[in-house]
N, C-alpha and C. Protein backbone atom coordinates (compact mmCIF):
# COMPACT_ATOMS: atom_id res chain seq x y z
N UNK A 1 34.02 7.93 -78.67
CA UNK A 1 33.92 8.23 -77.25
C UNK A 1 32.73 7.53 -76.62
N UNK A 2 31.71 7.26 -77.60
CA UNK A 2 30.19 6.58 -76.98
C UNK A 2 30.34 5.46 -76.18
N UNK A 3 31.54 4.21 -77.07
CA UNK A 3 32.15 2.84 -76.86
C UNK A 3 32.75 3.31 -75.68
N UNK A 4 33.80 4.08 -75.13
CA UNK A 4 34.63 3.98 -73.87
C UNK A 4 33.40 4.25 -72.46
N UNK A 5 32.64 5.09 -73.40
CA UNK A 5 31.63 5.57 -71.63
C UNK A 5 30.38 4.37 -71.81
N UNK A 6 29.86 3.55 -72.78
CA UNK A 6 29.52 2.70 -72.85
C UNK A 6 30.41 1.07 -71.81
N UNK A 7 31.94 1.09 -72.05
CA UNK A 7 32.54 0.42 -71.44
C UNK A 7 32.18 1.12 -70.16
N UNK A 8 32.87 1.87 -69.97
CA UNK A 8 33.03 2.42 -68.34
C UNK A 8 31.65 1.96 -67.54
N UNK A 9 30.74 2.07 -68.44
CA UNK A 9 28.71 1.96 -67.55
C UNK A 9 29.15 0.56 -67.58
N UNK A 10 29.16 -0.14 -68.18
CA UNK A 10 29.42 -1.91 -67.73
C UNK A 10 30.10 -2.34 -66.35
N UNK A 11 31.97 -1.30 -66.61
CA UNK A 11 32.29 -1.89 -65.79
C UNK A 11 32.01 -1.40 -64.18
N UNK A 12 31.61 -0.14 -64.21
CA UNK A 12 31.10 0.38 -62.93
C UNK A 12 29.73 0.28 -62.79
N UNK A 13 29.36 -0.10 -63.23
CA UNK A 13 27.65 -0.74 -63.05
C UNK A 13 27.70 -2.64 -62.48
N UNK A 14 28.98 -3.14 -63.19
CA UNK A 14 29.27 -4.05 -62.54
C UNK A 14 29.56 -4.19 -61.34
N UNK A 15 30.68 -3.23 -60.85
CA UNK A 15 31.67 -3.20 -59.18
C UNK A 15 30.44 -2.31 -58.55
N UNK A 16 29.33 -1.48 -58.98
CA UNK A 16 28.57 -1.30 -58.17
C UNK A 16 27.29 -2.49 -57.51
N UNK A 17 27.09 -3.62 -58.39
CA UNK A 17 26.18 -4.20 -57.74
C UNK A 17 27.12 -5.30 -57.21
N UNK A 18 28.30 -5.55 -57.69
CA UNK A 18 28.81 -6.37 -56.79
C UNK A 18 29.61 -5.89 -55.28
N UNK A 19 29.65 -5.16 -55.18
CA UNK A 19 30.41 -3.96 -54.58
C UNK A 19 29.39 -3.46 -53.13
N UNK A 20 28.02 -3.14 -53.75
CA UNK A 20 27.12 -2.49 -52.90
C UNK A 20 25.98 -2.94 -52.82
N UNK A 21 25.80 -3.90 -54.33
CA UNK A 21 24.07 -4.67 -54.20
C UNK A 21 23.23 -3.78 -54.47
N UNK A 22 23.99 -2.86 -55.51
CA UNK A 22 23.09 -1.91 -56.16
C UNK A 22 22.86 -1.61 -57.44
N UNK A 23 22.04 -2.01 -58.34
CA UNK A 23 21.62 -1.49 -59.97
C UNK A 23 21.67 -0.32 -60.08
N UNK A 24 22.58 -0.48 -61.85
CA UNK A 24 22.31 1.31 -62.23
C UNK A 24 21.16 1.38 -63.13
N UNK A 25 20.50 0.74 -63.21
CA UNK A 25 19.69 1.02 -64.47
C UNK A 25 19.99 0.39 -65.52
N UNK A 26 20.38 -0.80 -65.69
CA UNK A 26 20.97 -1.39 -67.09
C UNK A 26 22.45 -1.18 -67.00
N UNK A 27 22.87 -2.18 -67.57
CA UNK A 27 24.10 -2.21 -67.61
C UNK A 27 25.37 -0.88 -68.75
N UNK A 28 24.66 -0.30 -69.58
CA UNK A 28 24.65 0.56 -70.34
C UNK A 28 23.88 1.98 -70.05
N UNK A 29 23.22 1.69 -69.67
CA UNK A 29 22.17 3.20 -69.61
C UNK A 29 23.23 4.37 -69.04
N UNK A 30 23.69 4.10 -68.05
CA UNK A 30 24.57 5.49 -67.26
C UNK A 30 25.85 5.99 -68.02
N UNK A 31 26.34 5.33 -69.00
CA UNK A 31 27.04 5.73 -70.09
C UNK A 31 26.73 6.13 -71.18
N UNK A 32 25.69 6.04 -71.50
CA UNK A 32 24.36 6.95 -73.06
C UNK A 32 24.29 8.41 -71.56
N UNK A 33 23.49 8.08 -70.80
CA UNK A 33 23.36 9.63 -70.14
C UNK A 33 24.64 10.10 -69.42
N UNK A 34 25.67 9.67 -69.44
CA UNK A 34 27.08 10.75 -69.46
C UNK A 34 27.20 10.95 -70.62
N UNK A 35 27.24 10.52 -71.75
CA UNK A 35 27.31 11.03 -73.45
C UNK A 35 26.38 12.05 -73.53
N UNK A 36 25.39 12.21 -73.04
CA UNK A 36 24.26 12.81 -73.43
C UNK A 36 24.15 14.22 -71.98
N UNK A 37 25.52 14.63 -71.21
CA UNK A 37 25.03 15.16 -70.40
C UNK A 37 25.20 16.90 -70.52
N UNK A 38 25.30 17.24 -72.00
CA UNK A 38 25.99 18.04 -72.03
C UNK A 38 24.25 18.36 -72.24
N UNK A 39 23.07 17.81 -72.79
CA UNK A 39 22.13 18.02 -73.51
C UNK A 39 21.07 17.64 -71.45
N UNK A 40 20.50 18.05 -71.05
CA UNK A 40 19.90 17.94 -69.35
C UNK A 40 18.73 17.66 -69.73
N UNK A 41 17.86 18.30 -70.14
CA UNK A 41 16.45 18.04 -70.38
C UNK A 41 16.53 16.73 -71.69
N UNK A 42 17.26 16.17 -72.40
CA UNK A 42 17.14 14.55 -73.01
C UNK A 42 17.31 13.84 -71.38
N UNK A 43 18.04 14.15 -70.63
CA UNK A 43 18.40 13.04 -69.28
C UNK A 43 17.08 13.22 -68.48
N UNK A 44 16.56 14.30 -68.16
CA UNK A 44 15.19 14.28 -67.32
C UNK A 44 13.96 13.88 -67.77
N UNK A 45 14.07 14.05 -69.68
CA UNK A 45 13.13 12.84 -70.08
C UNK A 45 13.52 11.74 -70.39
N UNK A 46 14.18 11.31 -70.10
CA UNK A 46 14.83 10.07 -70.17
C UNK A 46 14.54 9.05 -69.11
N UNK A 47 14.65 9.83 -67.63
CA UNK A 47 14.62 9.41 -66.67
C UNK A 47 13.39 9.33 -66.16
N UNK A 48 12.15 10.31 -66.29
CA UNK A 48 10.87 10.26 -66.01
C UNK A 48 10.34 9.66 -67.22
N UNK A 49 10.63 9.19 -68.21
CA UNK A 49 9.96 8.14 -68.85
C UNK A 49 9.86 6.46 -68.04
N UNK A 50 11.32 6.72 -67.41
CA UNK A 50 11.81 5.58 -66.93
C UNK A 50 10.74 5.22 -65.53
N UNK A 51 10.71 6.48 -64.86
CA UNK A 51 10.13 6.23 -63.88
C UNK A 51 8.43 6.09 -63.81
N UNK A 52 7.95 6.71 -65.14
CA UNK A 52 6.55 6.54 -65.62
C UNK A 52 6.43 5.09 -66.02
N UNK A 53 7.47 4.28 -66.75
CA UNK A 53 7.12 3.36 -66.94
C UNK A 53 7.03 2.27 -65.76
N UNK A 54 7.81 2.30 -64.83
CA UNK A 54 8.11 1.82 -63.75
C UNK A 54 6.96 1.66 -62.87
N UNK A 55 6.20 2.95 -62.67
CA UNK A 55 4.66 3.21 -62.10
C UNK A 55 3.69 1.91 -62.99
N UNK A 56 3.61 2.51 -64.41
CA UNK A 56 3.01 1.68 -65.31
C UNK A 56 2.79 0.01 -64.91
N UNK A 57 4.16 -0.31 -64.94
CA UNK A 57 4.60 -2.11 -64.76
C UNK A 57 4.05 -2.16 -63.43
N UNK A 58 4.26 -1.23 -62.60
CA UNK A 58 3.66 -1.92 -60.92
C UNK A 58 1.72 -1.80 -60.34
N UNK A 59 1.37 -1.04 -61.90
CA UNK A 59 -0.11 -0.75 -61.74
C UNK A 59 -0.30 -2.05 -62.47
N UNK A 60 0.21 -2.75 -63.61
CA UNK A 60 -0.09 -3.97 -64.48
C UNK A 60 -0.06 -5.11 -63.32
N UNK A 61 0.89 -4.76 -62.44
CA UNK A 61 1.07 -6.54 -61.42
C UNK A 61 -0.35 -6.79 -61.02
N UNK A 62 -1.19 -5.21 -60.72
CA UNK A 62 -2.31 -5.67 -60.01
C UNK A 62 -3.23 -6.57 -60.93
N UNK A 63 -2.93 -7.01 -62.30
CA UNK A 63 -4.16 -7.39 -62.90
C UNK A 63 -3.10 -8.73 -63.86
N UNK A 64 -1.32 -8.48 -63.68
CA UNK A 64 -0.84 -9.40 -64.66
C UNK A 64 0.28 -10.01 -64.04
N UNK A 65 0.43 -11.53 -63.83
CA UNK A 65 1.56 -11.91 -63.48
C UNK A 65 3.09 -11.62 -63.68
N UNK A 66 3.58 -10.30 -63.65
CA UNK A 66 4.88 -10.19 -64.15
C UNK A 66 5.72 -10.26 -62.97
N UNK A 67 6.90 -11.36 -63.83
CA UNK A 67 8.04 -11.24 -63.14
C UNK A 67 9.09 -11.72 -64.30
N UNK A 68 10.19 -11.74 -63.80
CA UNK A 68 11.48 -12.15 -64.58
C UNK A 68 11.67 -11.35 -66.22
N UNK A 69 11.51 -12.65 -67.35
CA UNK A 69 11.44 -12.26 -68.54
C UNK A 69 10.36 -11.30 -69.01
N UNK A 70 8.97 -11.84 -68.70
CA UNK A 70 8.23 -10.76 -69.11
C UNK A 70 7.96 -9.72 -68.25
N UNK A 71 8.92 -9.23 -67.18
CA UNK A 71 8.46 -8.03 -66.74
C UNK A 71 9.82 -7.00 -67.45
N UNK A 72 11.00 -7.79 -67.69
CA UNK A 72 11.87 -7.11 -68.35
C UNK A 72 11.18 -6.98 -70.00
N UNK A 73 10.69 -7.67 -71.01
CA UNK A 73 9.67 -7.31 -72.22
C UNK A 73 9.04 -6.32 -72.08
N UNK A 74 8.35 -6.48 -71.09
CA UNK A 74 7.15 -5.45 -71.02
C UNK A 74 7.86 -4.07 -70.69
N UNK A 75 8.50 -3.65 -69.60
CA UNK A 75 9.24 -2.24 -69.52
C UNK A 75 10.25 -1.92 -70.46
N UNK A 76 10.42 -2.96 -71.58
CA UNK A 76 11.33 -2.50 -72.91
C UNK A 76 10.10 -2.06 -74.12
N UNK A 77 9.63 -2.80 -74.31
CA UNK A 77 7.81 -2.38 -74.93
C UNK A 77 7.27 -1.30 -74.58
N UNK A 78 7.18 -1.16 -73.21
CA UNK A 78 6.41 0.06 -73.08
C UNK A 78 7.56 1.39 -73.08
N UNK A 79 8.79 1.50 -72.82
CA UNK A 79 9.39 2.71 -73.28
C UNK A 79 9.52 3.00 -75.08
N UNK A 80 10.02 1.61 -75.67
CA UNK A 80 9.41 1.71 -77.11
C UNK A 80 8.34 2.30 -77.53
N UNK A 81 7.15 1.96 -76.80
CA UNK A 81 5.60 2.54 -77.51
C UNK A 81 6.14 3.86 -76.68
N UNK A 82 5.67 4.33 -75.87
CA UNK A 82 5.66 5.06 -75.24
C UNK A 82 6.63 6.41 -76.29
N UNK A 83 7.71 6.30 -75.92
CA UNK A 83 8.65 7.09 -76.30
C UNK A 83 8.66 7.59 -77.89
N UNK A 84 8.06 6.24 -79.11
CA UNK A 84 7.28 6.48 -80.18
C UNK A 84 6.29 7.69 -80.04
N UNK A 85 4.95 7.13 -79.26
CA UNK A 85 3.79 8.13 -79.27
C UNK A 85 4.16 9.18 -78.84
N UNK A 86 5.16 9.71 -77.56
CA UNK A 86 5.47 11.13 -76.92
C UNK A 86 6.38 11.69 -78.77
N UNK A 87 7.37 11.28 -79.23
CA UNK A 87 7.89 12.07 -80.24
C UNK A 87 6.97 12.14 -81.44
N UNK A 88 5.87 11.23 -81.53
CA UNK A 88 5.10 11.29 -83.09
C UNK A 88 4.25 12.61 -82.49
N UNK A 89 3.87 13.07 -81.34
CA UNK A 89 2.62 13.72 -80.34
C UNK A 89 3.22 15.41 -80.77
N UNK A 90 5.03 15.25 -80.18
CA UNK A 90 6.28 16.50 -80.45
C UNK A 90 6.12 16.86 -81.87
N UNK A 91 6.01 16.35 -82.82
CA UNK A 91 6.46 15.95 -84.04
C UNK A 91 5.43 16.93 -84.11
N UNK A 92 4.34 16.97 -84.17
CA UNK A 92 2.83 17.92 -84.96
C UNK A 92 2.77 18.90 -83.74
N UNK A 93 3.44 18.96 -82.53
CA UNK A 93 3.60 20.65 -82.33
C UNK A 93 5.02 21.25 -81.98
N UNK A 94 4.64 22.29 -83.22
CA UNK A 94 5.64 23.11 -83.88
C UNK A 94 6.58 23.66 -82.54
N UNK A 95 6.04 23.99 -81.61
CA UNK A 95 6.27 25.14 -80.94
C UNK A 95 7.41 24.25 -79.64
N UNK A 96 6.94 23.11 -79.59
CA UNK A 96 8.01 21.96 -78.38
C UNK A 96 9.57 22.39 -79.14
N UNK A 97 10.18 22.29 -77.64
CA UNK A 97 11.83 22.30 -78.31
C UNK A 97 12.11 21.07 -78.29
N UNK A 98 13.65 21.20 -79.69
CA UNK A 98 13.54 19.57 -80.50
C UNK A 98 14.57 18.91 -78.94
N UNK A 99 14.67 19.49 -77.89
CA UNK A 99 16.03 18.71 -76.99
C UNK A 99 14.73 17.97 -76.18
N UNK A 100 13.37 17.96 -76.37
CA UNK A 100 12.59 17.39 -75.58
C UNK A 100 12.21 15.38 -76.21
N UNK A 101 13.95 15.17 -75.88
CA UNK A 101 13.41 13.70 -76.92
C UNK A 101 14.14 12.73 -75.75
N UNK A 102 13.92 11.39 -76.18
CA UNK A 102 14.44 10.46 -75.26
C UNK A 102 16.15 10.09 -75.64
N UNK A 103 16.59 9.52 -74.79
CA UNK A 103 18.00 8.85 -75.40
C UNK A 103 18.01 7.11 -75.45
N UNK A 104 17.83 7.40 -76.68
CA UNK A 104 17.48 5.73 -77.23
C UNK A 104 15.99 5.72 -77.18
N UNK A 105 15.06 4.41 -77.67
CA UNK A 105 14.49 3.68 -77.15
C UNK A 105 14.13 2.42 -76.01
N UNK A 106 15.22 2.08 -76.17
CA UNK A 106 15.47 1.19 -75.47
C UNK A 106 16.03 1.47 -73.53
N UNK A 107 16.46 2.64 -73.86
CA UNK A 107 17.35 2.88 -72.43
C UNK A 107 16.11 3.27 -71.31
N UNK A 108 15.26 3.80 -71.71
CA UNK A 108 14.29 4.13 -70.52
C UNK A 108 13.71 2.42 -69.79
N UNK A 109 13.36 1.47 -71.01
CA UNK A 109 12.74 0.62 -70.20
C UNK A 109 14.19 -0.06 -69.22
N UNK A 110 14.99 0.07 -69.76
CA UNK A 110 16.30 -1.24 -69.05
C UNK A 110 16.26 0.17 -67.71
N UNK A 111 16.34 1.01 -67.46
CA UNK A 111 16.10 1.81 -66.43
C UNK A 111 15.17 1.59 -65.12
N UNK A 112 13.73 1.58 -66.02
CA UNK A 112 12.67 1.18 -65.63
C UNK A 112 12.80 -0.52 -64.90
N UNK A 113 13.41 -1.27 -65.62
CA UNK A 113 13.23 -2.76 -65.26
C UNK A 113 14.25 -2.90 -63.89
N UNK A 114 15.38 -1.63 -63.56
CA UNK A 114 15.82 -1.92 -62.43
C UNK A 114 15.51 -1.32 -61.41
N UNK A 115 14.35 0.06 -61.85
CA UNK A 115 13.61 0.93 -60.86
C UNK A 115 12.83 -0.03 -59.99
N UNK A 116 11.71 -1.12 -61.45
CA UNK A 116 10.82 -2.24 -60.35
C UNK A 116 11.54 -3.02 -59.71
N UNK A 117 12.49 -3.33 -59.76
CA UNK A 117 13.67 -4.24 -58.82
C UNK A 117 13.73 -4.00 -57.35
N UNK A 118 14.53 -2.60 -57.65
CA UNK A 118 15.10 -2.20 -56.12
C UNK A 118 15.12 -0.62 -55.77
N UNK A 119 13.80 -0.30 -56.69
CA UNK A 119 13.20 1.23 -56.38
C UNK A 119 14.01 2.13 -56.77
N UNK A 120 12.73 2.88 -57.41
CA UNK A 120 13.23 4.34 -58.06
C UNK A 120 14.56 5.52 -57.44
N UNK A 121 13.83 5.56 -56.23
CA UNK A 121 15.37 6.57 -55.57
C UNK A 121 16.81 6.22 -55.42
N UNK A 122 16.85 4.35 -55.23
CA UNK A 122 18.08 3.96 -55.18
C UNK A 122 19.05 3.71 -57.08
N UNK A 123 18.00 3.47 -57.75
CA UNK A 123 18.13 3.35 -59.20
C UNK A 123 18.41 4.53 -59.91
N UNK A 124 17.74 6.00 -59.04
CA UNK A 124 17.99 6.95 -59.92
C UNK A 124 19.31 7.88 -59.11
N UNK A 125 19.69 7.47 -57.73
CA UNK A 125 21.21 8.18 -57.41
C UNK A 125 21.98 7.25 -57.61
N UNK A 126 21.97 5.59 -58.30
CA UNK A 126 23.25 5.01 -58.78
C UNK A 126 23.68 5.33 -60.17
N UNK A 127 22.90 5.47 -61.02
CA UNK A 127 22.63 5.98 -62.68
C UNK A 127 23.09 7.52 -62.27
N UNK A 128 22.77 8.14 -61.65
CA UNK A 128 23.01 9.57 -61.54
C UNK A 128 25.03 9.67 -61.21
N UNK A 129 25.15 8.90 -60.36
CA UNK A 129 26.40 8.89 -59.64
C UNK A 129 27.20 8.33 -60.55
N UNK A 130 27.14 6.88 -61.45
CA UNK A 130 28.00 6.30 -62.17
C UNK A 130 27.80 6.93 -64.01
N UNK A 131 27.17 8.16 -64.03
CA UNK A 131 27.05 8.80 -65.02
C UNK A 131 28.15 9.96 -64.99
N UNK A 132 28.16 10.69 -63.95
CA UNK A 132 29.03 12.05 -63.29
C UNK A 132 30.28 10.98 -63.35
N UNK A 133 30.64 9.97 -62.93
CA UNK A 133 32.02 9.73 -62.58
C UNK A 133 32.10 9.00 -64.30
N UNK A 134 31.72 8.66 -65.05
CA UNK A 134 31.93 8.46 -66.34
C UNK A 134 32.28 9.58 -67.15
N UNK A 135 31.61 10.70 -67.19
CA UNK A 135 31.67 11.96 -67.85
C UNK A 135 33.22 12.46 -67.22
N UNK A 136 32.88 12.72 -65.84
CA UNK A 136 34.39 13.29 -65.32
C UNK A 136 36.26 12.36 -65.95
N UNK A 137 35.70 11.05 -66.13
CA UNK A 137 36.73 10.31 -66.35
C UNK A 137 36.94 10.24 -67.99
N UNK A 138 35.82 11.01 -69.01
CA UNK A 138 35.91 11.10 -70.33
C UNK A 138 36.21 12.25 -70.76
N UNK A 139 36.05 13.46 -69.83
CA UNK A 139 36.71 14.84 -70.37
C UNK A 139 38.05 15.00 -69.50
N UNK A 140 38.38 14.20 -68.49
CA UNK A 140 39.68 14.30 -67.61
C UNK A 140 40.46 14.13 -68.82
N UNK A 141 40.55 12.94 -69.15
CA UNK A 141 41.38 12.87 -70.24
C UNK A 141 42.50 11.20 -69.85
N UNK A 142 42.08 10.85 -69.05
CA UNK A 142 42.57 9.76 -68.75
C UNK A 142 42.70 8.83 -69.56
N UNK A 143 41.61 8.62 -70.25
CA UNK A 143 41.44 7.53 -71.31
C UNK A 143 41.88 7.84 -72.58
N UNK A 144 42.95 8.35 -73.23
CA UNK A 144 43.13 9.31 -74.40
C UNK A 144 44.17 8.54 -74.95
């Protein structure tokens, strides 16, 4: 089921920026968080990692030339480290619940790299929107 809502985030992440001129967050990301929506608090850290990193990359411009390739590196790097140190941090206290984890490594920065694009609020109701209509179209039963 991961592969079909994985497809589905491609192809409606596609007809949305061609469609409206709008990013979901990676071409994949909004299909890991419809897989993952049964679990809410993995999607809200998921998403405020995304948007922490996003802050991060736009405090670095003031001191580092990023654009293009290395600004997409760098917001894949820093949800990697990042998302490492927050679960090694979980890991030695006992008392955190285990649903307080990310989905993937990788998915917060490709999030992040379309937040610095074309801003957080428009990045986080297209990912939000083409996640709900992925989920709805994977328990409808359409695809079966």
């Amino acid at each position: 089921m991961l592969h079909v809502a994985v497809g589905l985030s491609i192809l409606l992440g596609f007809l949305s920026f061609e469609f409206l001129g709008l990013l979901s967050g990676g071409m994949v990301s909004a299909g890991y968080l419809a897989f993952f929506m049964e679990q809410p608090l993995r999607i809200v850290f998921t998403l405020g990692m995304a948007v922490c990193i996003c802050i991060l990359v736009k405090l670095l411009q003031r001191w580092i030339i990023i654009f293009g390739r290395r600004r997409f590196m760098i917001t894949i790097v820093l949800g990697l480290l990042l998302a490492w140190i927050i679960e090694n941090l979980f890991f030695y206290m006992s008392n955190i619940n285990q649903d307080m984890r990310f989905i993937g490594y990788v998915i917060p920065g490709l999030i992040a790299n379309d937040m610095e694009k074309q801003g957080i609020i428009k990045t986080l109701c297209m990912i939000i929107i083409i996640a709900v209509i992925i989920r709805l179209v994977l328990y409808s039963g359409i695809l079966r």
